[in-house]
Each structure stands twice: as structure tokens, then as C-alpha cells.
C-alpha atoms as a PDB file:
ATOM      1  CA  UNK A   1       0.000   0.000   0.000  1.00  0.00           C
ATOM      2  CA  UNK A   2       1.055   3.263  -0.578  1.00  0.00           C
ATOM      3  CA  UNK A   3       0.585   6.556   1.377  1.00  0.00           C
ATOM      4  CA  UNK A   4      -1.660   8.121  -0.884  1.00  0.00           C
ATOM      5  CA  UNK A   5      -4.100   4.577  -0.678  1.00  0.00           C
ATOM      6  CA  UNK A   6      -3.292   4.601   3.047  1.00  0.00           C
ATOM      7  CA  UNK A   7      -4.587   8.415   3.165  1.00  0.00           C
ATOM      8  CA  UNK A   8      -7.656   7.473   0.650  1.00  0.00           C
ATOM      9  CA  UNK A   9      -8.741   4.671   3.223  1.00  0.00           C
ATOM     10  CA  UNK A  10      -8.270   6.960   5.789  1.00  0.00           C
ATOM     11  CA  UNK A  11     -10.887   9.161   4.431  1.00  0.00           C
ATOM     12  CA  UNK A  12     -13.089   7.077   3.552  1.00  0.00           C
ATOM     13  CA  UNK A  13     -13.487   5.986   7.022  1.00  0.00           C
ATOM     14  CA  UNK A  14     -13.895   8.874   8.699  1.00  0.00           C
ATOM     15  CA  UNK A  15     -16.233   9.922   6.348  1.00  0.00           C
ATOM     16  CA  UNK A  16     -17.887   7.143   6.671  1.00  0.00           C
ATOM     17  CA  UNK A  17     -17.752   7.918  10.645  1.00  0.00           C
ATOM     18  CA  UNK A  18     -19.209  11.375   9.783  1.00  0.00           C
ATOM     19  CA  UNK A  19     -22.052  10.095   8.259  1.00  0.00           C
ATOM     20  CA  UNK A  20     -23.158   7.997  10.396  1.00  0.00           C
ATOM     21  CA  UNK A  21     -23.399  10.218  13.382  1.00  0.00           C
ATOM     22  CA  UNK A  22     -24.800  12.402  10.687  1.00  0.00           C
ATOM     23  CA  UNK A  23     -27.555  10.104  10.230  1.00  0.00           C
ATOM     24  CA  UNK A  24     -28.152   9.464  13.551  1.00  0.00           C
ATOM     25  CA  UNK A  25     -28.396  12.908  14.358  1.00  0.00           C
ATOM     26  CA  UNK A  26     -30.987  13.717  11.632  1.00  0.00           C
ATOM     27  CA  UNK A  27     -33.002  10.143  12.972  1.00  0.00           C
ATOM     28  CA  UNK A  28     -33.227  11.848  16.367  1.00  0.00           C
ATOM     29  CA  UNK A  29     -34.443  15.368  15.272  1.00  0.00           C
ATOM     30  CA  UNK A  30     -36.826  13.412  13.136  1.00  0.00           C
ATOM     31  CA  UNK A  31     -38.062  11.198  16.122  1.00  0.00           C
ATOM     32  CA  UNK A  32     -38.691  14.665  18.076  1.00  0.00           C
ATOM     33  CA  UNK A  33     -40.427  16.489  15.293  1.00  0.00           C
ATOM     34  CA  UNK A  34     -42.658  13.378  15.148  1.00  0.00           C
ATOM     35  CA  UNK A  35     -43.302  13.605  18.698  1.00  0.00           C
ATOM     36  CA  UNK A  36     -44.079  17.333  18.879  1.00  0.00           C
ATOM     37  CA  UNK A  37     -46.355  16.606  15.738  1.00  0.00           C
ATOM     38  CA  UNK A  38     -48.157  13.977  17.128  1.00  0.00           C
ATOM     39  CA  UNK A  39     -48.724  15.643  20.587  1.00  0.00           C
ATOM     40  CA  UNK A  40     -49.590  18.590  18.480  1.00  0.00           C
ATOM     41  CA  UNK A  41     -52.618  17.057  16.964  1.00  0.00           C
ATOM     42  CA  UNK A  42     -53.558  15.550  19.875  1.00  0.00           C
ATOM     43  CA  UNK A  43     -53.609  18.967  21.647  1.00  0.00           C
ATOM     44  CA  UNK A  44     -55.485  20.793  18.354  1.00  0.00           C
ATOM     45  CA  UNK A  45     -58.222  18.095  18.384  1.00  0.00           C
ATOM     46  CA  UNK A  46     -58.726  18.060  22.137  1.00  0.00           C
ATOM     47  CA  UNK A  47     -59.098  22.079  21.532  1.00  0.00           C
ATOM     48  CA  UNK A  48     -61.484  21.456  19.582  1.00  0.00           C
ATOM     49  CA  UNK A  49     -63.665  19.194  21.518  1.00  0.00           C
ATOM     50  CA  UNK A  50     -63.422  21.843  24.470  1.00  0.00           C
ATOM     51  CA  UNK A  51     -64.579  24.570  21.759  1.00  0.00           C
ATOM     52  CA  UNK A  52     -67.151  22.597  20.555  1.00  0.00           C
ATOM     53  CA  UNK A  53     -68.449  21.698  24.010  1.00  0.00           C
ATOM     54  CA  UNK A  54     -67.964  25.201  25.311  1.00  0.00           C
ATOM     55  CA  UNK A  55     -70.765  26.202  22.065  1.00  0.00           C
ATOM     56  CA  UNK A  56     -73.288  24.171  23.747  1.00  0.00           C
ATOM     57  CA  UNK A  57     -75.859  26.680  25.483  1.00  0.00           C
ATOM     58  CA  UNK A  58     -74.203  29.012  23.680  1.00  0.00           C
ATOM     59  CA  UNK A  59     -76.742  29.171  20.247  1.00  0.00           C
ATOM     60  CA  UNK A  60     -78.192  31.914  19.705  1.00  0.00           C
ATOM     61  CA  UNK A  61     -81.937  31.916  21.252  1.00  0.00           C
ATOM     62  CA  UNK A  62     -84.673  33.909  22.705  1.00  0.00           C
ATOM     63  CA  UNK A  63     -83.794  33.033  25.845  1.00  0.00           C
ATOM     64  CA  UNK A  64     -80.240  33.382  25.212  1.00  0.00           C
ATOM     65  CA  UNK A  65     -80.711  37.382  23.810  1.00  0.00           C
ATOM     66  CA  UNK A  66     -83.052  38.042  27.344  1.00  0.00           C
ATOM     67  CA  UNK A  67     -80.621  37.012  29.308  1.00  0.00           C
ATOM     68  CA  UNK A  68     -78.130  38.850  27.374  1.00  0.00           C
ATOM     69  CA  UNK A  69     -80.067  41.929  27.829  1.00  0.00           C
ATOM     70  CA  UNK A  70     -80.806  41.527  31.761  1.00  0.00           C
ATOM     71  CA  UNK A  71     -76.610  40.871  32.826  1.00  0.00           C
ATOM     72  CA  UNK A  72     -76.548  44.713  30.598  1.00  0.00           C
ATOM     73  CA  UNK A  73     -79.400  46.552  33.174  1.00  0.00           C
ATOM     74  CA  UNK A  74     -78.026  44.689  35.655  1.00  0.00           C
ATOM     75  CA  UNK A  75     -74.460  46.185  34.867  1.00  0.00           C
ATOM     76  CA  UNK A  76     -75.827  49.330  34.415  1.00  0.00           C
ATOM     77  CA  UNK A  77     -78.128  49.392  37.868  1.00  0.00           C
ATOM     78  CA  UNK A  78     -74.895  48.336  39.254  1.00  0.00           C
ATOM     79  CA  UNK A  79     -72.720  51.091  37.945  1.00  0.00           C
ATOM     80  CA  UNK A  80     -74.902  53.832  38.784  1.00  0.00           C
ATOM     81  CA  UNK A  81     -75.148  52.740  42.360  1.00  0.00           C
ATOM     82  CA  UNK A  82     -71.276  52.876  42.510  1.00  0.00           C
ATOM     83  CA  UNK A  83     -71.979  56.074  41.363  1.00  0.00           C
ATOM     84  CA  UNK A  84     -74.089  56.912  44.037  1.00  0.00           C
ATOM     85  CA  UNK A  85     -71.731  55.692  46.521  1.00  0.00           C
ATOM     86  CA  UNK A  86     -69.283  58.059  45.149  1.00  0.00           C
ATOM     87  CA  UNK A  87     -71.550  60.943  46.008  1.00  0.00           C
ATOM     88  CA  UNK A  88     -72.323  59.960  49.584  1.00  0.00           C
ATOM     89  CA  UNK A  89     -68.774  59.227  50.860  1.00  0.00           C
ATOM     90  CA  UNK A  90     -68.321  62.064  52.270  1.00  0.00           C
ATOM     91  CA  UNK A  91     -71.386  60.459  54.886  1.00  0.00           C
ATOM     92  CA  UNK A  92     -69.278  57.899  55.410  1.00  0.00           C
ATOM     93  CA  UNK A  93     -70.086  56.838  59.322  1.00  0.00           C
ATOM     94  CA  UNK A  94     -66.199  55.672  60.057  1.00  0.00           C
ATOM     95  CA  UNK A  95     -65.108  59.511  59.143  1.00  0.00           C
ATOM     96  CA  UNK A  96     -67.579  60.866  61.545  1.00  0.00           C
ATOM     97  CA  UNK A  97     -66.333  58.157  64.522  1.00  0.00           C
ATOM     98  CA  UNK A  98     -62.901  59.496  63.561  1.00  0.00           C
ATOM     99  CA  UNK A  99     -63.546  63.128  64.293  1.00  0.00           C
ATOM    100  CA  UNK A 100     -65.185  61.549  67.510  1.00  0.00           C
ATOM    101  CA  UNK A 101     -62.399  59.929  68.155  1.00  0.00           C
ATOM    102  CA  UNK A 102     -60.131  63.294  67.239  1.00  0.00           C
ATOM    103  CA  UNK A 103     -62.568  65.405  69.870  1.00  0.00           C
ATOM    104  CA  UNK A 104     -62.665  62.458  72.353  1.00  0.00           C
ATOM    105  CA  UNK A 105     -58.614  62.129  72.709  1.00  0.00           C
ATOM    106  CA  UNK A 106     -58.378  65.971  72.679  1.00  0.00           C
ATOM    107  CA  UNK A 107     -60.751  66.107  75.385  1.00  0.00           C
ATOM    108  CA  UNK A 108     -58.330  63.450  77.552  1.00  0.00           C
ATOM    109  CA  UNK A 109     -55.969  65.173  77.081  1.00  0.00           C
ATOM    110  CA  UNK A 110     -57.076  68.253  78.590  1.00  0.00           C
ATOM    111  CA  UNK A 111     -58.052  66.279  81.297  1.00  0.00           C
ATOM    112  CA  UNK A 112     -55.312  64.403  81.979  1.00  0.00           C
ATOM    113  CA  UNK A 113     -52.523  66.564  81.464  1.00  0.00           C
ATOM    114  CA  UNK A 114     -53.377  70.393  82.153  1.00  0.00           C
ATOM    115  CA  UNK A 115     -50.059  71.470  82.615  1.00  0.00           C
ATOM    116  CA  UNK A 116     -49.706  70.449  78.986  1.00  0.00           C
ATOM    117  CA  UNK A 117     -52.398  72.987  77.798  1.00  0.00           C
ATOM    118  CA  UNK A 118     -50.723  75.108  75.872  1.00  0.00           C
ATOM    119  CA  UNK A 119     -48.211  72.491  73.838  1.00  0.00           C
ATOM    120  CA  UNK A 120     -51.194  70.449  73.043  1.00  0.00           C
ATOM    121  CA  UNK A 121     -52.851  73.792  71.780  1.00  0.00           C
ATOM    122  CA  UNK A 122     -50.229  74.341  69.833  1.00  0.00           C
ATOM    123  CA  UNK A 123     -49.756  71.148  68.586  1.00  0.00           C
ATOM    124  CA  UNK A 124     -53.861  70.742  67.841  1.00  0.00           C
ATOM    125  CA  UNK A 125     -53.122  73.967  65.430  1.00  0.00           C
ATOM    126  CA  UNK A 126     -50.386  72.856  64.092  1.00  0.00           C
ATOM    127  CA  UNK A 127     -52.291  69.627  62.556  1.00  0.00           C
ATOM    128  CA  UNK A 128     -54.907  71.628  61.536  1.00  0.00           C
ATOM    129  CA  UNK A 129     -57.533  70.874  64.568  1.00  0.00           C
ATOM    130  CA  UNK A 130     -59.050  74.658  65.778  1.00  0.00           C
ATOM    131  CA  UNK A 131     -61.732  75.110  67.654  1.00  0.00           C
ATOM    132  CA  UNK A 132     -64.289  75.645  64.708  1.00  0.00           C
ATOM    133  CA  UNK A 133     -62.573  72.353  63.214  1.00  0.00           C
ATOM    134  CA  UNK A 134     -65.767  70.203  62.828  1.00  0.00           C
ATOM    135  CA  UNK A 135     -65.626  67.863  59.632  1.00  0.00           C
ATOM    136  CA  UNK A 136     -62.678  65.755  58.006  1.00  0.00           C
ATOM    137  CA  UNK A 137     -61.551  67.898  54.783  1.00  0.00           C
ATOM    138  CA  UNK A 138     -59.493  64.986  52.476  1.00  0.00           C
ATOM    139  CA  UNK A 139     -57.232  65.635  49.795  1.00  0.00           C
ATOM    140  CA  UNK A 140     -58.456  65.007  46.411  1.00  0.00           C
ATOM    141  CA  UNK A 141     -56.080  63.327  45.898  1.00  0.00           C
ATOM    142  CA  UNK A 142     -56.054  60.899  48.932  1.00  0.00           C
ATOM    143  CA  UNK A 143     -57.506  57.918  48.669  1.00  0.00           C
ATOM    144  CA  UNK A 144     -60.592  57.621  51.051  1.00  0.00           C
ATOM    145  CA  UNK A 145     -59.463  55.263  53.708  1.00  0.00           C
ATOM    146  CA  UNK A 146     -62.099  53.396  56.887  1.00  0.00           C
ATOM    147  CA  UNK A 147     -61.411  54.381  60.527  1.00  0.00           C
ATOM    148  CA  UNK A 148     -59.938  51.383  61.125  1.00  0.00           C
ATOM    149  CA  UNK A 149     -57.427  51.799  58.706  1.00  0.00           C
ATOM    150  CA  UNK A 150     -56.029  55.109  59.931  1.00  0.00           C
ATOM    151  CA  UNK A 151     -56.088  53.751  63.688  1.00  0.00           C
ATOM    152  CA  UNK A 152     -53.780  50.938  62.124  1.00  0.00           C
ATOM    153  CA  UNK A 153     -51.183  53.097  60.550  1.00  0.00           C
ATOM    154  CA  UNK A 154     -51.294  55.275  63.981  1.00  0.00           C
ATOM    155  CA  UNK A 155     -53.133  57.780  62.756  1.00  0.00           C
ATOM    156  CA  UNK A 156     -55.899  59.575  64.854  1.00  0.00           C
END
């Protein structure tokens, strides 16, 4: 044999070598892409069935087109009553037990601690409670928050 047969067999085999984890390579991709197609299909028709079965009750009927238009004055009684809610917040019991509650600890205060007068006084103004203080002015931009809530975060 001579080198250049030596070199030719050489080759050969590892092309051979090449192919064949060549075509094992393509076997498995084309195993996978089987799989995904098959699982696939089986997801597409169980789709569907669930589409199909969701369409049941769904046919348009009398019935159907009144019930239809009920859920839409319902939805409309119910957004006008938010609505209303809106308006009357202001009437909200909880802010009237706060300013209780503002008028009550002031009122302690006092009571207890009289030597304190006049630093309480001038702390009461400095929060904004006077003496014609007699309603809960929010921010606009506040969010409207319970009684409860403002006791929680330590505020009176």
C-alpha cells in the first residue's frame, strides 16, 4: 500500500464515521419532530372538543338574547349605584367616629394633662384641629381610607 491509498482509506473511514453520526443525528431530530407533531394534533383536536363543548348553550336563542339583555341593566343598575356611593362618601359613618375619636382624645388630654395645655394647643393647630374644626376635609387626591385603617397606621 502506498501513502496516498493509506490516506484514501483513511478518508473514507472517517467519512464514513461522519455520516453515520450524521444520520443518527438527523433520525433523532426526526423522532422529536414526530413527537411534537403527534402531541400537536392531539392537543389541536382536544381544543377542539373543548370549543365545541364550550358552544353548547351558547346558540343563539330567545332566551339566550333576554338574558343577554338583563346581565346589561343589571351592569348598568350596578354602575350607577357605585356612582351613588361616590356621592355619599363624604357620609361615610367611620369619618364621623374618627372626628369623635379626634374630639374624644383631645378632650383626655385636657383632662389628663393640664399642665400640657398650651403644647397640646399648639400642637392641635399645628395639625390643623381649631376650635371651629368640625368635619374631616381629604385631599383630592387621597384615597378615602375606613377608621380602622387610619387607627392601624397610627393615625388619629
Amino acid at each position: 500500500m502506498t501513502l496516498s491509498s493509506k490516506t484514501r482509506l483513511e478518508l473514507l473511514y472517517i467519512f464514513g464515521v461522519f455520516l453515520a453520526v450524521l444520520v443518527n443525528q438527523l433520525r433523532n431530530i426526526h423522532r422529536k419532530l414526530d413527537s411534537d407533531l403527534e402531541s400537536s394534533k392531539k392537543r389541536y383536536t382536544e381544543l377542539i372538543d373543548q370549543c365545541n363543548a364550550l358552544k353548547k348553550g351558547r346558540e343563539e336563542s330567545d332566551e339566550r338574547e333576554e338574558a343577554l339583555d338583563e346581565l346589561k341593566a343589571i351592569e348598568q343598575k350596578y354602575n350607577g349605584l357605585k356612582d351613588e356611593i361616590v356621592q355619599y362618601s363624604d357620609n361615610d359613618p367611620a369619618t364621623f367616629e374618627a372626628m369623635n375619636n379626634i374630639f374624644t382624645l383631645r378632650q383626655w388630654c385636657s383632662n389628663n394633662f393640664p399642665q400640657a395645655k398650651e403644647q397640646l394647643d399648639h400642637l392641635y393647630n399645628e395639625v390643623g384641629i381649631t376650635d371651629d374644626f368640625d368635619y374631616l376635609e381629604l385631599p383630592a387626591a387621597a384615597p378615602v381610607c375606613s377608621a380602622g385603617d387610619q387607627m392601624l397606621e397610627g393615625k388619629p
